[in-house]
Protein backbone atom coordinates (compact mmCIF):
# COMPACT_ATOMS: atom_id res chain seq x y z
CA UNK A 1 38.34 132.16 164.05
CA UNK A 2 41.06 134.32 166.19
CA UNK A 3 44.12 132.80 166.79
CA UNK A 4 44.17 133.29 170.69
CA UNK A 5 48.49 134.00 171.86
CA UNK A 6 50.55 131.09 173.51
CA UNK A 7 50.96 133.82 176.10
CA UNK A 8 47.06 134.16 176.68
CA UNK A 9 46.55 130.55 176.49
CA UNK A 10 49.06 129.84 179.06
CA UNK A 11 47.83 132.85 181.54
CA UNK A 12 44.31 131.08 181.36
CA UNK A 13 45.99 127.77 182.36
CA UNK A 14 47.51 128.78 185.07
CA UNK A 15 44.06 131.04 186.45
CA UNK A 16 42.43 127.99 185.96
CA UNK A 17 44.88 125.95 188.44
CA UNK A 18 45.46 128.83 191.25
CA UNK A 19 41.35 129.91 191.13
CA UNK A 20 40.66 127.31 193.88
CA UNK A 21 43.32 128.93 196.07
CA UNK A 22 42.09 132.37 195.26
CA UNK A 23 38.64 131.49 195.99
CA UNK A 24 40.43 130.30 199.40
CA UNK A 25 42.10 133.78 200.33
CA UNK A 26 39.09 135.10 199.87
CA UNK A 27 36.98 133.18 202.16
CA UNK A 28 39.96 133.85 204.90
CA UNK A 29 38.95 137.90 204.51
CA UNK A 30 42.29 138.82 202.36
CA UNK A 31 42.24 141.88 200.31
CA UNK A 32 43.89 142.32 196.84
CA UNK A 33 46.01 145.08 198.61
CA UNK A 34 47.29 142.56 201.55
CA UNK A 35 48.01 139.72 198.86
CA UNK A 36 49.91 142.44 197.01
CA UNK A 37 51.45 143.45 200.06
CA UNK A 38 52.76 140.06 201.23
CA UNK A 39 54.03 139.27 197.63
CA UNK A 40 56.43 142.28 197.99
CA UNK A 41 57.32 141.33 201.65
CA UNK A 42 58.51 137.79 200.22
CA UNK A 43 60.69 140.29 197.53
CA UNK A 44 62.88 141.92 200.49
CA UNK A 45 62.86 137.92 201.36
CA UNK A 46 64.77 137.80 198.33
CA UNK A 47 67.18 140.51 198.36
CA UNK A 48 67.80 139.70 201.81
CA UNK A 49 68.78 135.88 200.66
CA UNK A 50 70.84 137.66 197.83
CA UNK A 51 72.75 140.00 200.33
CA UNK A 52 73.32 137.81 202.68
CA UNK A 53 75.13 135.15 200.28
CA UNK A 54 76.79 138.12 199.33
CA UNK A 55 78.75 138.32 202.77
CA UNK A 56 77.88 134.76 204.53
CA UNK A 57 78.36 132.42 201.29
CA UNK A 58 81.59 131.96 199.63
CA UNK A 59 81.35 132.39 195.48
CA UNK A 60 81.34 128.36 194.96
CA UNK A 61 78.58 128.16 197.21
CA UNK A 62 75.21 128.82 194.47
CA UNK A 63 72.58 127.30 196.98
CA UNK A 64 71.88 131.03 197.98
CA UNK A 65 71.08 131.89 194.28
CA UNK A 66 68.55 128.82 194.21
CA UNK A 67 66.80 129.58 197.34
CA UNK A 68 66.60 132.96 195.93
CA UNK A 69 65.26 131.55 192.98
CA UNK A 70 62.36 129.66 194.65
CA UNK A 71 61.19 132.63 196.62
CA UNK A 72 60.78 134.72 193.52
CA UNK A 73 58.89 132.28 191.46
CA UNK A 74 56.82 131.80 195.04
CA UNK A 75 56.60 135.78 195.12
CA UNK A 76 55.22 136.21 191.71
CA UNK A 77 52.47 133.41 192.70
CA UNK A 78 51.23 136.52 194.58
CA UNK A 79 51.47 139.13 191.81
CA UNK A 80 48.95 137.22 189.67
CA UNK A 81 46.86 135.96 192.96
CA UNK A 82 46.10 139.66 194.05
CA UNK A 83 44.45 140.45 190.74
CA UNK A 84 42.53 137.31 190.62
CA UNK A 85 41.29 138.11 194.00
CA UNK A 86 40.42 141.37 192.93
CA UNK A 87 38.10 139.92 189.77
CA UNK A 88 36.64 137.09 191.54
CA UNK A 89 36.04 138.94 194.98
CA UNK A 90 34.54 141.96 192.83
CA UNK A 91 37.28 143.76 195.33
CA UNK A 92 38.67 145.91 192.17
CA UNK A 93 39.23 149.43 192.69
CA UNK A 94 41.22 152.24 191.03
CA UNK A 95 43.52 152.52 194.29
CA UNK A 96 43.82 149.01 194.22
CA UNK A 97 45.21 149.09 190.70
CA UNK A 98 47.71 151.98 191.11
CA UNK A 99 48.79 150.54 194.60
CA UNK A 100 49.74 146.70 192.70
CA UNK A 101 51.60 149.09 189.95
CA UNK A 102 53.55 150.58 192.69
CA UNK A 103 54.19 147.60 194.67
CA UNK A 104 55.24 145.33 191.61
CA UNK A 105 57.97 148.15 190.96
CA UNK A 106 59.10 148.11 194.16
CA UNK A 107 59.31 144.25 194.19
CA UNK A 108 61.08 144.39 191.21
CA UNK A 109 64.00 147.53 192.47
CA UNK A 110 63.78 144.85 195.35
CA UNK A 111 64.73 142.00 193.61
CA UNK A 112 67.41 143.48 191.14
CA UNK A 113 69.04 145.15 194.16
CA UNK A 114 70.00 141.93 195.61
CA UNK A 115 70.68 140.20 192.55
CA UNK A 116 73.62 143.03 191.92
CA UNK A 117 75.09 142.77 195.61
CA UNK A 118 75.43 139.17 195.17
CA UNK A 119 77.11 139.73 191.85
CA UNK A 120 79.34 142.59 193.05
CA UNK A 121 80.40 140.62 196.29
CA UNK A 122 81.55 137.39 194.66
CA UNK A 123 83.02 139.91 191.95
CA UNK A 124 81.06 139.17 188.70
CA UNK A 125 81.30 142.37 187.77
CA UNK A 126 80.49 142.10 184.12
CA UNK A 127 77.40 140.20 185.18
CA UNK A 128 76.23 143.21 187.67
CA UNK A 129 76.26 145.47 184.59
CA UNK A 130 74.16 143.84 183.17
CA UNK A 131 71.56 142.64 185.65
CA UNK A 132 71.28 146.90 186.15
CA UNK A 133 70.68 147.31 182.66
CA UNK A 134 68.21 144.68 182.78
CA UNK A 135 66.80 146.29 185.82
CA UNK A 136 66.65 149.66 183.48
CA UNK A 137 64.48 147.63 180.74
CA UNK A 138 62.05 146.21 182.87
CA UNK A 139 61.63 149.53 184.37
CA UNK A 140 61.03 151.06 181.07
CA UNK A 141 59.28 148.55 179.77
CA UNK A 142 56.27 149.06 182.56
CA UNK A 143 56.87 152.87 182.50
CA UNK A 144 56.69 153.09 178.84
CA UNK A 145 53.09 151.08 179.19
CA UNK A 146 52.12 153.37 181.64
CA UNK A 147 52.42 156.23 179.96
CA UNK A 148 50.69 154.56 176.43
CA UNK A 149 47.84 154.13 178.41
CA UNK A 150 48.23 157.28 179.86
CA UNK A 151 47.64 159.12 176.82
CA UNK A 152 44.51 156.30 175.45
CA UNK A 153 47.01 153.68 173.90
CA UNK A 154 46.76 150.48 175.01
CA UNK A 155 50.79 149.02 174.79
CA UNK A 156 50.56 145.15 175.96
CA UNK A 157 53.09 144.30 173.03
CA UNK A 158 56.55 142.45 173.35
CA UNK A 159 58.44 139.76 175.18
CA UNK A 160 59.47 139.83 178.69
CA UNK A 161 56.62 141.49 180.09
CA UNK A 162 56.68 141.28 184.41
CA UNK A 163 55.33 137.65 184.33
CA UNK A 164 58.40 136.34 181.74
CA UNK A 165 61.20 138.19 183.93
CA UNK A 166 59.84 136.67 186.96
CA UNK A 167 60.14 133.71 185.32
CA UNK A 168 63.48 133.81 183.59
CA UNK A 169 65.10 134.68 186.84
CA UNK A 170 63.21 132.39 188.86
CA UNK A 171 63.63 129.27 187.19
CA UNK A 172 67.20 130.06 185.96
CA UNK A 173 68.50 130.71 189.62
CA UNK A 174 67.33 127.24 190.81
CA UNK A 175 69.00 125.47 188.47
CA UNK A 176 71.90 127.39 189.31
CA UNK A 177 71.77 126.06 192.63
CA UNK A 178 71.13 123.07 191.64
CA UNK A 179 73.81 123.08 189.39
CA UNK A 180 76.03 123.51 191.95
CA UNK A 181 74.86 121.09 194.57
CA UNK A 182 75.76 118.42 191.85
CA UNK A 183 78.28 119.96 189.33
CA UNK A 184 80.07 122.42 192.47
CA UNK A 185 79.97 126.10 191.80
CA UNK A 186 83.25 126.96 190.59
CA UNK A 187 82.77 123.89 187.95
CA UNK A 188 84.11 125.61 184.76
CA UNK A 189 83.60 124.25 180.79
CA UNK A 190 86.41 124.03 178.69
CA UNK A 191 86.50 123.38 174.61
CA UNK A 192 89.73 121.93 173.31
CA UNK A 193 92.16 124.06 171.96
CA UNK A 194 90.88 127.29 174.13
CA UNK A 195 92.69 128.84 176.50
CA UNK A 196 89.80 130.22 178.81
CA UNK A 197 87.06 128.45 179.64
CA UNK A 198 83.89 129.11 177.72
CA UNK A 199 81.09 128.27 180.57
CA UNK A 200 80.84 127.75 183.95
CA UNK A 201 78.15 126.84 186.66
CA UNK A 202 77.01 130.77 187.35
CA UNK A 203 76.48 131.18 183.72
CA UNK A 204 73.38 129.17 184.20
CA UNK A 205 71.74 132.26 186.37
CA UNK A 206 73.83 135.24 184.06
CA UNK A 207 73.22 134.34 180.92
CA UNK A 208 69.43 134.57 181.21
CA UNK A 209 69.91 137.62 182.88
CA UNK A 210 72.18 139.22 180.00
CA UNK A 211 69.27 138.19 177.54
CA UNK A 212 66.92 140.01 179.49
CA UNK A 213 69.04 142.83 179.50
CA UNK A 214 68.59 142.90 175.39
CA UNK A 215 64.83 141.58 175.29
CA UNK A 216 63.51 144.05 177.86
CA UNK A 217 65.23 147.02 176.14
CA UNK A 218 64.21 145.79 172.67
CA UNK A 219 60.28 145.76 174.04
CA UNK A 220 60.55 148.87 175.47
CA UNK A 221 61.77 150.70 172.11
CA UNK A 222 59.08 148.39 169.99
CA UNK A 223 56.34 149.63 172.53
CA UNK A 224 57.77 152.97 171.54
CA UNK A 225 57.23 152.92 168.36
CA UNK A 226 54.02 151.46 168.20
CA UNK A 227 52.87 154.29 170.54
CA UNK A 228 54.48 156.90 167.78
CA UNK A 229 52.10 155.11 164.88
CA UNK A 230 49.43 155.23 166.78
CA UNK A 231 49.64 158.85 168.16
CA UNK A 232 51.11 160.23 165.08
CA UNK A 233 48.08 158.35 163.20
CA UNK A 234 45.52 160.19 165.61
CA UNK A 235 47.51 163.60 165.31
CA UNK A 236 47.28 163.35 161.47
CA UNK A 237 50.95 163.06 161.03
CA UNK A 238 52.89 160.99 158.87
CA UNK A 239 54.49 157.58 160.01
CA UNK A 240 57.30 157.06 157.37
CA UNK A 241 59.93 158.18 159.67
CA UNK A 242 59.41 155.51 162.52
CA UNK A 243 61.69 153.01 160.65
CA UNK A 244 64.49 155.47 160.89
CA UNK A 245 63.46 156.61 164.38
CA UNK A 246 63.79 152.97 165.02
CA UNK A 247 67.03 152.28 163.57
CA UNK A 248 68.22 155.46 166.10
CA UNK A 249 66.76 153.89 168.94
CA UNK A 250 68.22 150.25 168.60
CA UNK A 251 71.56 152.02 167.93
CA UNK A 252 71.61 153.89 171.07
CA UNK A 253 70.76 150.77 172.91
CA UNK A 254 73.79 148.66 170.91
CA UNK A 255 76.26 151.58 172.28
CA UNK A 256 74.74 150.94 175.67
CA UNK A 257 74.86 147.08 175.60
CA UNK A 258 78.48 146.95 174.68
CA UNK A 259 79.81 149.07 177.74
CA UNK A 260 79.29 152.65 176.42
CA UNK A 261 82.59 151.98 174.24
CA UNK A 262 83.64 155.82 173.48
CA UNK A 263 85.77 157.55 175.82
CA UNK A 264 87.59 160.82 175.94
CA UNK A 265 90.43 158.43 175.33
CA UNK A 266 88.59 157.88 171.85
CA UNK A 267 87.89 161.22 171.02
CA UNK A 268 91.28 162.56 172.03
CA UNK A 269 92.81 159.52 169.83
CA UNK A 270 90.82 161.35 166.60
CA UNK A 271 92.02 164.62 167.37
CA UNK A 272 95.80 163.27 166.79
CA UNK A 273 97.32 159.85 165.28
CA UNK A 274 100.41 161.15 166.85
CA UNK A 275 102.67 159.14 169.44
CA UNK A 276 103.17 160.80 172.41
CA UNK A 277 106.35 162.76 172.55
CA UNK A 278 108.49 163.18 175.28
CA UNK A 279 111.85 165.39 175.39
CA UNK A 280 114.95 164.05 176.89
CA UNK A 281 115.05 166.14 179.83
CA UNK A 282 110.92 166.64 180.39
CA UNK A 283 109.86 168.76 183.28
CA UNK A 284 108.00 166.58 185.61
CA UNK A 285 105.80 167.88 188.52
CA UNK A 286 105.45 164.15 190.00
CA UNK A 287 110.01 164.58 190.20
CA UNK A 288 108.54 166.82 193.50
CA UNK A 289 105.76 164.74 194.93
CA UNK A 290 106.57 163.32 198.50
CA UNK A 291 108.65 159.38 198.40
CA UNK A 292 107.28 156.94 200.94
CA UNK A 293 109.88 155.86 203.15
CA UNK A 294 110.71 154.10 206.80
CA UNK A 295 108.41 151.20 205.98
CA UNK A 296 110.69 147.69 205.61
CA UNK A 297 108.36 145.49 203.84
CA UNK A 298 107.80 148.08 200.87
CA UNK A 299 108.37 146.81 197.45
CA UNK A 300 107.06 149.57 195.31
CA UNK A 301 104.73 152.52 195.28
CA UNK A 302 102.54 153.84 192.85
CA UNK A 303 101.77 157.59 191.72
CA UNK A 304 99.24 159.46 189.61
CA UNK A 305 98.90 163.30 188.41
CA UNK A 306 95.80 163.78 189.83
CA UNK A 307 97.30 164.37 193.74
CA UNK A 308 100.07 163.02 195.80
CA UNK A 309 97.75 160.31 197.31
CA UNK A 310 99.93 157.23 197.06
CA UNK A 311 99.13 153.41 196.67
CA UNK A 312 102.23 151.40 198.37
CA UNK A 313 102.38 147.59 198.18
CA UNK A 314 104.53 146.09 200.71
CA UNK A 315 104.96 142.09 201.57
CA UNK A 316 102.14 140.80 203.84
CA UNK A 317 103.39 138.80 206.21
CA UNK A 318 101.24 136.73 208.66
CA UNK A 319 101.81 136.38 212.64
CA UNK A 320 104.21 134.54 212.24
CA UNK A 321 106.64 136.41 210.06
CA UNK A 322 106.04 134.74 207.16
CA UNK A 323 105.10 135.53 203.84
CA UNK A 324 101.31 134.62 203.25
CA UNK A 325 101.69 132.40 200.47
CA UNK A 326 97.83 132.99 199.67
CA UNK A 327 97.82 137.05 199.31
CA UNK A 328 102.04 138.14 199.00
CA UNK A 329 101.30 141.83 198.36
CA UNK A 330 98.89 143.88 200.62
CA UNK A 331 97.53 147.30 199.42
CA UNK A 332 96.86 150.54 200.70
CA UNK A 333 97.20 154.06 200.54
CA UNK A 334 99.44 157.26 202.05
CA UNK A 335 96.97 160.08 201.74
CA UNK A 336 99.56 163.36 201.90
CA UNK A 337 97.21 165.62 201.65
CA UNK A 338 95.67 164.28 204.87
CA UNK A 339 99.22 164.69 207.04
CA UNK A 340 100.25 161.20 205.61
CA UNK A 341 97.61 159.30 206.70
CA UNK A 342 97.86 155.42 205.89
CA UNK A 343 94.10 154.21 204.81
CA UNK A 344 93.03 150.73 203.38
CA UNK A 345 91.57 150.44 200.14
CA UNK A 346 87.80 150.82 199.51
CA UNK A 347 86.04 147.76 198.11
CA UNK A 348 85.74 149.17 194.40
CA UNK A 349 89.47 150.45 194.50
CA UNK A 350 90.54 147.00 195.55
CA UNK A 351 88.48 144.99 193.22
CA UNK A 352 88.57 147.22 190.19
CA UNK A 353 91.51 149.16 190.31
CA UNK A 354 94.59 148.85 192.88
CA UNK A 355 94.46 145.46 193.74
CA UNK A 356 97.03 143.15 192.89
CA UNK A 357 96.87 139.58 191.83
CA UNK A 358 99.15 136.78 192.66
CA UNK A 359 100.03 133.52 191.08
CA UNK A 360 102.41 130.91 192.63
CA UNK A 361 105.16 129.95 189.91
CA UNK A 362 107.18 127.40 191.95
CA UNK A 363 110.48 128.12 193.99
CA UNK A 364 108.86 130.97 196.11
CA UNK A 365 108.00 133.25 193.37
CA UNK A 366 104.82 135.12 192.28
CA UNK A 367 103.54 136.41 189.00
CA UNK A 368 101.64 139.71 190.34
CA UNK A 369 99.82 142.52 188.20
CA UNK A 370 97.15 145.23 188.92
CA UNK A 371 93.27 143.98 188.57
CA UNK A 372 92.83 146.88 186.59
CA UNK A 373 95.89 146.41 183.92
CA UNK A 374 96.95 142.86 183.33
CA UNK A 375 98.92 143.16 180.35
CA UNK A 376 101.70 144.90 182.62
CA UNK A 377 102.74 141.93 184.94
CA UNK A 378 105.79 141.50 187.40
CA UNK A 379 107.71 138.99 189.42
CA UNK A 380 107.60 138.49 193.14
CA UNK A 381 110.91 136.92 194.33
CA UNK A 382 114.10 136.37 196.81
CA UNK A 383 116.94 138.38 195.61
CA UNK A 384 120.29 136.18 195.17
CA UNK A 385 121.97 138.88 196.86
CA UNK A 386 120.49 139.28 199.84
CA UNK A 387 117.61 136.56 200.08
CA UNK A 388 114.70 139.40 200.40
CA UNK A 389 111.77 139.67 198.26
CA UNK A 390 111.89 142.27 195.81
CA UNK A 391 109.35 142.93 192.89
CA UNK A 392 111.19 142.90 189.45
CA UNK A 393 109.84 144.17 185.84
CA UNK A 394 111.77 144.42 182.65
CA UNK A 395 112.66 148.23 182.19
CA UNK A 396 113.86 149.05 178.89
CA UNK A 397 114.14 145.17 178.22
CA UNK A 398 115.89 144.27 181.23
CA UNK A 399 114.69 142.92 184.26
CA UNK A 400 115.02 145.62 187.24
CA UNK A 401 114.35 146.22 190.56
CA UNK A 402 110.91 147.90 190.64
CA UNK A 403 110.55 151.10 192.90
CA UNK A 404 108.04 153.79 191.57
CA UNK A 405 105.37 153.43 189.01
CA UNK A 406 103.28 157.11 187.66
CA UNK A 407 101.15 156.88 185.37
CA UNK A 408 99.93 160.27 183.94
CA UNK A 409 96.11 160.74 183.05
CA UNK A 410 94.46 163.61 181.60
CA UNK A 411 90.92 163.04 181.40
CA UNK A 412 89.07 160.39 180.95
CA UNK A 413 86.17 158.32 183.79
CA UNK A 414 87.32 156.00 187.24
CA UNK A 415 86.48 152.95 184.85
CA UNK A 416 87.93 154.41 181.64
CA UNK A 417 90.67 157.09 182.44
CA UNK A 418 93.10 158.94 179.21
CA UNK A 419 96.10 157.04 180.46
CA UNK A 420 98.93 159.48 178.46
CA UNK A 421 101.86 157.41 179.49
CA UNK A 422 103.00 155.01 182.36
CA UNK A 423 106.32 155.45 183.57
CA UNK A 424 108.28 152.58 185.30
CA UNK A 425 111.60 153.51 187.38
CA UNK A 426 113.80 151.11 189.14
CA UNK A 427 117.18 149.82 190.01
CA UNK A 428 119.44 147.79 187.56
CA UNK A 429 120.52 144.83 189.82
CA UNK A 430 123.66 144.49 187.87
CA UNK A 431 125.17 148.12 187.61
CA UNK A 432 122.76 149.58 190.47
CA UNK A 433 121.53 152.67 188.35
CA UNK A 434 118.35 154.12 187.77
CA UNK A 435 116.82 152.82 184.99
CA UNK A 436 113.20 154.38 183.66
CA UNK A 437 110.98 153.86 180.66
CA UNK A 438 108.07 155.28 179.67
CA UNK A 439 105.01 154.19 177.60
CA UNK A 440 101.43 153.99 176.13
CA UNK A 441 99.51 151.31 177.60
């Protein structure tokens, strides 16, 4: 006797439960293409849940993520009720089958929108990347079906097929929210004897989604290569190169999976082992770029080769004249090229580059460094001298009033730039020289 899949088994289950419903819709004159229709209408439900606890909700409040989660698991009721309709109405027709394809996509590009503005706007960036690459796999998974059957293969093969994804995210981002009705949302796991914690309450909704960014990628390849048997078997071809083919494939998906890891930074690192070398006297084009001045609150600026656009951090201070104990340093930049123009930073500069971030260390100081580099770090504090805040950093091992960082790129991304040096340049408290050092981050 044929062993009938779990996956079968469980699809016939669940017909058998939702027929009397179907049978329902279709005595109240609904189409497969309206039940398709209003199953992707509940889909901008839940991008529009997703978005709007992206500006509305705070990042400890997850009861946006669960009522996210219920509407998708109540939207992909719909995705199987349209084709049930369809078989049990005798309603089936080709248009009716391309038109559910294209919907279910769209649902889908729907869903995994809002699911990355949520993560983006409560700043889980890691997370975002890879509900997009999950969003790539299940796009490939159903395109690399279509096309199978396109050409006379039938590809049904592999895990997280539309009705597991729907699933996975569905019940994962309810018990998110439930999670953090009872746990709170910012509840974080620790383990003795590590630093960091290992697990908190949003890992309940990312980690299923960072699976499915591996499983949905994996399926697509496998339905790959059983397409290549089967057309190279009814070309006549040999098969004995799939394994390798395979191994190829899987590899390119590992260098996409763990952040697309080389860089021209790599590359130029092969060309030479060689420290940087810089002459005593070097000729330096950013010695002529324009200094900000005539602003009080200024405690440093920062410089980079690629114009003479500047970031300047200066003390925030709130209405009253005080300094805002909850965000010291404020951002933003003096665009030269644009007659000096002061702009604020965009969202991605000031998440993932130029921000700065504070921590209180007791007697009015702060420990501050950029989002984007947090092995370089420096102290907010009074000066004994003359009781202002200043921003110090230890230049050539002592600790220095900080005026002008420059870094110097050549090459390189936005997320991943060929930093060649970073130069520091400041004011010895004690003598009141310049002091400057340079170095490879």
């Amino acid at each position: 006797m044929e062993r009938v899949p779990l996956r079968i088994k469980l699809q016939k289950g669940i017909y058998y439960v939702i027929d009397p419903f179907v049978k329902l819709l279709i005595k109240l004159g609904l189409t497969p293409n309206a039940v398709t229709t209003i199953g992707f209408i509940l889909n901008i439900g839940v991008a529009v849940i997703f978005v709007a606890g992206a500006e509305e909700g705070h990042r400890g409040d997850l009861s946006y993520v669960g009522w996210a989660g219920a509407l998708i698991l109540f939207a992909g009721l719909f995705d199987m009720l349209d084709g049930q309709v369809a078989r049990i109405g005798k309603m089936g027709s080709s248009f009716g089958a391309l038109y559910d394809s294209v919907l279910d996509r769209y649902s889908e590009l729907v869903m995994f929108l809002g699911i990355c503005y949520y993560l983006v706007g409560h700043h889980y960036f890691l997370s975002s990347l890879f509900a997009f690459i999950a969003l790539i796999g299940s796009m490939m998974v159903s395109y690399t079906r279509a096309r199978a059957e396109g050409l006379g293969i039938e590809c049904k093969d592999g895990l997280m097929q539309r009705p597991e994804r729907v699933v996975t995210i569905g019940i994962s981002a309810i018990a998110c929210g439930i999670a953090g009705h009872y746990f709170g949302g910012d509840h974080k796991w620790y383990i003795t004897g590590v630093s960091f914690h290992v697990f908190e309450t949003m890992s309940i909704f990312t980690i299923p989604i960072t699976l499915m960014a591996v499983l949905t990628n994996v399926t697509a390849v496998k339905r790959l290569l059983g397409a290549k048997k089967t057309l190279d078997a009814r070309d006549g071809k040999q098969t004995t190169d799939t394994t390798s083919v395979g191994k190829l494939m899987m590899g390119i998906g590992v260098v996409v999976l763990t952040g697309l890891g080389f860089t021209d930074k790599d590359i130029a690192a092969k060309k030479s082992n060689n420290p940087v070398s810089i002459s005593e006297n070097p000729k330096d084009p950013q010695d002529t770029f324009p200094v900000p001045v005539g602003n009080p609150r200024q405690l440093f600026y920062l410089q980079r080769t690629a114009n003479t656009n500047t970031i300047v951090c200066e003390l925030n201070l709130n209405s009253k004249g005080q300094l805002d104990e909850e965000s010291p340093v404020h951002v933003f930049w003096i665009r030269y090229p644009e007659g000096g123009m002061r702009r604020e930073l965009n969202y991605i500069q000031r998440v993932f580059a130029y921000g700065i971030k504070s921590q209180p260390i007791g007697n009015g100081m702060y420990r501050l460094h950029f989002v984007s580099y947090r092995k370089q770090s420096f102290i907010l504090m009074p000066s004994p001298k003359d009781n202002k805040y200043h921003v110090y950093a230890t230049i050539n091992r002592k600790q220095a009033l900080l005026n002008r960082l420059f870094v110097k790129v050549d090459g390189g991304t936005f997320w991943s730039p060929n930093v060649v040096y970073m130069e520091m340049k400041g004011i010895d408290p004690v003598t009141g020289k310049e002091v400057v050092e340079r170095f490879k981050p």
